[in-house]
Protein backbone atom coordinates (compact mmCIF):
# COMPACT_ATOMS: atom_id res chain seq x y z
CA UNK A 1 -15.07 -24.43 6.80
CA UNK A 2 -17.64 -22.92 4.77
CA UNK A 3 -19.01 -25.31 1.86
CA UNK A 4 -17.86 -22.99 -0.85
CA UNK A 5 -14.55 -23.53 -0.05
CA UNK A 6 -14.67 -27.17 0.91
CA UNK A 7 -12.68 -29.07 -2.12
CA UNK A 8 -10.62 -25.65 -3.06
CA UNK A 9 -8.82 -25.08 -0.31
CA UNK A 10 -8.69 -27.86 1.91
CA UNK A 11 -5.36 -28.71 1.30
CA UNK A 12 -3.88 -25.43 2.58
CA UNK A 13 -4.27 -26.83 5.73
CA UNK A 14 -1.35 -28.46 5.75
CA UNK A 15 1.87 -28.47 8.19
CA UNK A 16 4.65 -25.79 6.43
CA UNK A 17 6.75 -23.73 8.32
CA UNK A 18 8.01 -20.92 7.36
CA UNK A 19 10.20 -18.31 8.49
CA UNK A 20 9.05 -15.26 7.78
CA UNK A 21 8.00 -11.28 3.96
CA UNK A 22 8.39 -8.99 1.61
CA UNK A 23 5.43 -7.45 -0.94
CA UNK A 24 5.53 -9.61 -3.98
CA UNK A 25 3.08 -7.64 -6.12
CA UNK A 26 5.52 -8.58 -9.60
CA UNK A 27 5.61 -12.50 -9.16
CA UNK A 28 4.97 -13.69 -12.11
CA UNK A 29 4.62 -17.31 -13.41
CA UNK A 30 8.35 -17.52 -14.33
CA UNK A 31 8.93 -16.84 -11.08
CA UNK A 32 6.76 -19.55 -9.70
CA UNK A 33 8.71 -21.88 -11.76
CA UNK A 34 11.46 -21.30 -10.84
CA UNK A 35 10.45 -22.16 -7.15
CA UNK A 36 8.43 -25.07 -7.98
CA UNK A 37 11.55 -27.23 -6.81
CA UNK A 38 11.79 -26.23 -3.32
CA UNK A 39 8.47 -24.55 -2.14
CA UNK A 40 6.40 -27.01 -4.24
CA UNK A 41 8.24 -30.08 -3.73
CA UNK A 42 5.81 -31.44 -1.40
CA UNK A 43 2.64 -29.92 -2.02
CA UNK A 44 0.90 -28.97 -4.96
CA UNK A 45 -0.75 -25.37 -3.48
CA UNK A 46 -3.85 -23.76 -5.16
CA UNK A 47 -2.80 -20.73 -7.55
CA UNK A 48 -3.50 -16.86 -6.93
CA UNK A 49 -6.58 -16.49 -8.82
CA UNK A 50 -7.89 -19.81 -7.61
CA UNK A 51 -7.22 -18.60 -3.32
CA UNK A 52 -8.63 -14.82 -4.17
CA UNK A 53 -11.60 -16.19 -5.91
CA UNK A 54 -12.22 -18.53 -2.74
CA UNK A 55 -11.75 -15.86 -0.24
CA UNK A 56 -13.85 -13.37 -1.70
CA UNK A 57 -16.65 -15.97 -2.40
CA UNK A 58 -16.17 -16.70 1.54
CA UNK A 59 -16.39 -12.70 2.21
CA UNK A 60 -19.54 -12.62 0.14
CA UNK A 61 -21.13 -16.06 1.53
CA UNK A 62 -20.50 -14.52 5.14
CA UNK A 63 -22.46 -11.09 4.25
CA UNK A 64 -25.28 -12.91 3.04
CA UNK A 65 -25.50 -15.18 5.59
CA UNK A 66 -25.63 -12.53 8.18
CA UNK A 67 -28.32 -10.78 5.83
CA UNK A 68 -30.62 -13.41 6.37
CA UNK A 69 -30.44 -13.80 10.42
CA UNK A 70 -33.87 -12.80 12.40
CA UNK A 71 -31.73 -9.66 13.95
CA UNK A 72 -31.74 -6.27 12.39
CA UNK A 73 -28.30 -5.61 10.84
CA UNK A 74 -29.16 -2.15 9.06
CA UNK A 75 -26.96 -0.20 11.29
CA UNK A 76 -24.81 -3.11 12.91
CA UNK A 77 -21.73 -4.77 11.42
CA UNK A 78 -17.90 -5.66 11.88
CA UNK A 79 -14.67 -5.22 9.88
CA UNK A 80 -12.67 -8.28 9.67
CA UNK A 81 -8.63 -8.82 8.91
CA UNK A 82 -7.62 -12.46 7.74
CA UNK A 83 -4.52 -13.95 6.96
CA UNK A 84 -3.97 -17.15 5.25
CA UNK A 85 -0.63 -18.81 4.76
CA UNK A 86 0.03 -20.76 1.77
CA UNK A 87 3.46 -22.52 1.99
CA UNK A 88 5.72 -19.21 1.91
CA UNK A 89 2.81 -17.06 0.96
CA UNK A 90 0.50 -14.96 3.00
CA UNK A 91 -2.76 -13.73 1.48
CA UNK A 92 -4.24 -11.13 3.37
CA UNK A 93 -8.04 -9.88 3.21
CA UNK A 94 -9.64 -7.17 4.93
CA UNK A 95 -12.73 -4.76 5.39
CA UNK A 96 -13.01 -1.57 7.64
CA UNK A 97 -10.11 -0.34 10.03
CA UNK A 98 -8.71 -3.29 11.43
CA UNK A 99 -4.92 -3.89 10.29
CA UNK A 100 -2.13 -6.17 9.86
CA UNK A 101 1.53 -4.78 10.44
CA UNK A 102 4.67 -7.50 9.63
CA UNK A 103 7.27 -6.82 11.70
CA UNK A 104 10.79 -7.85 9.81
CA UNK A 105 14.53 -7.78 11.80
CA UNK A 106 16.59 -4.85 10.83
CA UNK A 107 20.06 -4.73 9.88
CA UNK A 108 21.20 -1.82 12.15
CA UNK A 109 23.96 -2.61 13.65
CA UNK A 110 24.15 0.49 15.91
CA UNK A 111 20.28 -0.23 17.43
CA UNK A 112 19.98 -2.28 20.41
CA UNK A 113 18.53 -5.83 18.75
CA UNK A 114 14.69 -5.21 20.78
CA UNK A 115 14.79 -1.99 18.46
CA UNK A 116 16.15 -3.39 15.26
CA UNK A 117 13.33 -3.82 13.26
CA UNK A 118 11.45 -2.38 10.19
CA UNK A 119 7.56 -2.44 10.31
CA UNK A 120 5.28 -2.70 7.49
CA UNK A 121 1.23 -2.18 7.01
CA UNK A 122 0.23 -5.45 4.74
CA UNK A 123 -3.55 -4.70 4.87
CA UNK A 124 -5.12 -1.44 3.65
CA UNK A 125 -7.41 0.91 5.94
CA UNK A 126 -10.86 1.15 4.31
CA UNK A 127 -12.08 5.01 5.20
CA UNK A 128 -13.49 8.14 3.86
CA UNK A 129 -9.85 9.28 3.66
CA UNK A 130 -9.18 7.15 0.86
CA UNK A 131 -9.77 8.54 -2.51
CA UNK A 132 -11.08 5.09 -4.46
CA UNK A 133 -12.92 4.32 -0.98
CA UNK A 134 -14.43 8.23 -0.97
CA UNK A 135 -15.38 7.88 -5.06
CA UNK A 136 -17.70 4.52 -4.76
CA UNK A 137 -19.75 6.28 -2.22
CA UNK A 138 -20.30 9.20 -3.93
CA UNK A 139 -20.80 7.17 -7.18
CA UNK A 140 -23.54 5.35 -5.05
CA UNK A 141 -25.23 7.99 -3.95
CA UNK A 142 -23.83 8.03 -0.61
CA UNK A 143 -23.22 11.64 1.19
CA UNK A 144 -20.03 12.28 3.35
CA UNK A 145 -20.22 14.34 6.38
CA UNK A 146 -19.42 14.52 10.13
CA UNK A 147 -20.83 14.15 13.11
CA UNK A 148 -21.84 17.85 14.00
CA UNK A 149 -22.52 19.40 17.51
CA UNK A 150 -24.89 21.87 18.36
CA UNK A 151 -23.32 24.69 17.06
CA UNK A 152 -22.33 22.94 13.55
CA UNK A 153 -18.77 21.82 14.78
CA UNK A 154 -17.11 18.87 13.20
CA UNK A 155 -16.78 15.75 15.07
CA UNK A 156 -14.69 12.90 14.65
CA UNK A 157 -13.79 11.39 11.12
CA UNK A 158 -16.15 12.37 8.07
CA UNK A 159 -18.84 9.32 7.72
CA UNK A 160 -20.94 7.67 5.56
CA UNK A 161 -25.19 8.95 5.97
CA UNK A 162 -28.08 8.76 3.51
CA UNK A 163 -28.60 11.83 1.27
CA UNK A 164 -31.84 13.13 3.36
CA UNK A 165 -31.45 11.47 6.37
CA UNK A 166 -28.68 11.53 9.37
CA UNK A 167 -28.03 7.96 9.17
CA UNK A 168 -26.30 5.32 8.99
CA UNK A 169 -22.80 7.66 9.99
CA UNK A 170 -20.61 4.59 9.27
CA UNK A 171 -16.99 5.86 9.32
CA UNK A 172 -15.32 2.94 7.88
CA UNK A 173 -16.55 2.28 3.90
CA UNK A 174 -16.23 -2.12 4.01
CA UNK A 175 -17.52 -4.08 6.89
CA UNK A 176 -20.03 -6.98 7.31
CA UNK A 177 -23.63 -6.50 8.00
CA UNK A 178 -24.12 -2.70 7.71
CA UNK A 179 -26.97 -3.36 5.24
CA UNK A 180 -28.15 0.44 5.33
CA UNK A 181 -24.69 1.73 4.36
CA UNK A 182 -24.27 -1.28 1.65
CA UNK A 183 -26.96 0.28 0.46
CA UNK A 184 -25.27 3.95 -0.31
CA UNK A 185 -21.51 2.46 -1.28
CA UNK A 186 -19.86 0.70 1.38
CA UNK A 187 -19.30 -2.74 0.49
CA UNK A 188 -18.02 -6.32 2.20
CA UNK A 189 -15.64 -7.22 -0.86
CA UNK A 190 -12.14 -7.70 0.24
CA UNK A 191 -8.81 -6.64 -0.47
CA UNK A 192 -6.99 -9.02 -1.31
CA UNK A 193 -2.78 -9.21 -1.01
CA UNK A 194 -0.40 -11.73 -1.94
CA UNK A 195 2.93 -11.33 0.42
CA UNK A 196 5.78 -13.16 -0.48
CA UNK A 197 7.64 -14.78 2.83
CA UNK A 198 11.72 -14.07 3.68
CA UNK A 199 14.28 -14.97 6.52
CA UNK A 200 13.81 -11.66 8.34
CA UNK A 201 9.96 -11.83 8.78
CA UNK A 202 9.46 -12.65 12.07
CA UNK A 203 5.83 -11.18 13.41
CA UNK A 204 2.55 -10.50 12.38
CA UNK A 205 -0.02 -8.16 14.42
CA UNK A 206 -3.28 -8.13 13.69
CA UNK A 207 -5.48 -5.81 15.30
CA UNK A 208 -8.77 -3.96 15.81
CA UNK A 209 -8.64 0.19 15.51
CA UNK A 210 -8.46 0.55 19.27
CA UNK A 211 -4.95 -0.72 18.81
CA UNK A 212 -4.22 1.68 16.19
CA UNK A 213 -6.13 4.99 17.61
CA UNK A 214 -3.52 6.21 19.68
CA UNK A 215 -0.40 3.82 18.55
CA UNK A 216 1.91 3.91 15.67
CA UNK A 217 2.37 0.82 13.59
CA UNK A 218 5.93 1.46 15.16
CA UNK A 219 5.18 1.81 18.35
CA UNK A 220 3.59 -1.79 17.93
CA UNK A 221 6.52 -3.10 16.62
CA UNK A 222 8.34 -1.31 19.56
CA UNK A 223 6.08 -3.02 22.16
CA UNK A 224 5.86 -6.34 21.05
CA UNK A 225 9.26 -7.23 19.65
CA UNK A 226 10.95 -8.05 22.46
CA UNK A 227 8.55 -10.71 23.52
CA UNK A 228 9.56 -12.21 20.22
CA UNK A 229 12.93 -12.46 21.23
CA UNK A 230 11.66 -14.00 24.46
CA UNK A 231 9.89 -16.25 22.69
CA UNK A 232 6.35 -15.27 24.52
CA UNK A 233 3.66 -14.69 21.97
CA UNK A 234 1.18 -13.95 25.44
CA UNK A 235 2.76 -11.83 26.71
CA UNK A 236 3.36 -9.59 23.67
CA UNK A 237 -0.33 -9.91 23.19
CA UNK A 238 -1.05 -8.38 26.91
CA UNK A 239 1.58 -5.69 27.05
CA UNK A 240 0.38 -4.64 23.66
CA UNK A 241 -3.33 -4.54 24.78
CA UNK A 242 -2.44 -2.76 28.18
CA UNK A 243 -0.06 -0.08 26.03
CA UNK A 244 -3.24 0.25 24.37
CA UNK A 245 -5.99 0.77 27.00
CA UNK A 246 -3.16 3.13 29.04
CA UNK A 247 -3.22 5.73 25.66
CA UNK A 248 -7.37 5.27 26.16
CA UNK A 249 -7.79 6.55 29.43
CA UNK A 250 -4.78 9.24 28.94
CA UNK A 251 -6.42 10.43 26.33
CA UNK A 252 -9.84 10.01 26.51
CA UNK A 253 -12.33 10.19 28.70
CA UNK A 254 -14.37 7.59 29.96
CA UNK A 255 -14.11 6.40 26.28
CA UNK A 256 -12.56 3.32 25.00
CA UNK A 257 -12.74 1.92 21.86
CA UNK A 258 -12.36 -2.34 21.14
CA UNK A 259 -9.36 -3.45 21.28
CA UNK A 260 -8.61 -6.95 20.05
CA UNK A 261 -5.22 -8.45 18.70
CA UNK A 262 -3.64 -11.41 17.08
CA UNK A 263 0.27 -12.15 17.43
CA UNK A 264 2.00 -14.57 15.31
CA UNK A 265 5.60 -15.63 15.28
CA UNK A 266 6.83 -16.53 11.95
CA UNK A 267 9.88 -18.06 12.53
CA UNK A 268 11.05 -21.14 15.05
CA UNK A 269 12.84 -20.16 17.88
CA UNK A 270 16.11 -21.78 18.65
């Protein structure tokens, strides 16, 4: 654990399980009261501001560690997508176009019960088609653009280049590293979200954008869902990464982009 965290949020690391979420952007202190007899009995958890100071401090000790390595990092970087879990709270952080979906179980009776499920994006995408994301570039003197072929044709998703020069063509706008497009607007701050945990959260899928290219966060939720009924975190893990790779080579070709995930069941299984 990184020694800027070391003494703040040590004691997170401690055995609470939960079963599974819903967004809890108007908890208040009241609230947190009010739950300080069951969710608190235990444990005495860091507050809010306290965990989204630490993990942006982390975010930001990260970057300028990576700043300071012998290898050239002006046009190399890497989003990131973090969850932490804090009793019957998830905070979620997150640069570039990685994602997080939560998959909760429906209440439709007339779906089979592999289909009966609601999915929902927890982490934000950080691109150039985001207003606030498009704005701080500008604002730091960053141009937007696209790749361009030979006769001027667009290519791609608009990017992120110097005002004079065809570089860096980043087309996310947060990321480690990336020092040359830090230096025009994108940045490796975090967003930061507090979730608040329910009964019908049962998954969470995090993965990198070659995940996300050519599948829906409900076709995810389609794929994977019925390993959580099986109990078989794996194998949701490998169907969802071979769903993944099939869309690649349908669609592209010869191209495919990363693709990483993360599955996590929420809830015990009976």
């Amino acid at each position: 654990m990184p020694k800027i965290l070391e003494g703040e949020l040590k004691s997170l690391l401690l055995p609470d399980p939960v079963s599974g979420a819903e967004s809890d952007s108007s908890y208040g202190e009241e609230d947190e009261k009010k739950e300080a007899d069951t969710e608190f009995l235990e444990y005495e958890y860091p507050k809010k501001p306290m965990l989204v100071k630490g993990i942006r401090q982390t975010f930001a000790k990260i970057d300028e560690e990576l700043n300071i390595m012998p290898e050239d990092i002006r046009y190399s970087g890497s989003t990131c997508t973090s969850v932490l879990m804090v009793g019957k709270r998830l905070y979620v952080a997150n640069l570039g176009d990685s994602r997080i979906i939560l998959l909760k179980q429906g209440h439709n009776k007339d779906l089979p019960i592999e289909e009966d499920i609601e999915v929902k994006q927890i982490s934000k995408d950080h691109n150039l088609k985001d207003d606030e994301e498009r704005a701080r570039v500008i604002k730091e003197g960053g141009r937007i653009d696209f790749y361009r072929d030979k006769f001027g044709n667009q290519l791609g998703p608009p990017r992120v280049w110097l005002q004079t020069e065809h570089s860096p063509g980043l087309a996310m706008t947060r990321s480690f590293g990336d020092a040359l497009a830090h230096s025009i607007g994108c940045t490796s701050t975090p967003d930061v979200t507090e979730i608040k945990l329910h009964s019908r959260d049962k998954m969470l899928i995090l993965a990198s954008d070659g995940i996300w290219e050519f599948l829906s966060n409900l076709d995810v939720g389609l794929i994977v869902y019925p390993f959580y009924l099986a109990n078989d975190p794996e194998g949701a893990a490998e169907h969802l990464m071979r769903a993944a790779h099939d869309q690649w080579s349908a669609q592209e070709s010869g191209s495919i982009d990363d693709i990483t995930c993360v599955i996590i069941f929420l809830s015990d299984q009976k």
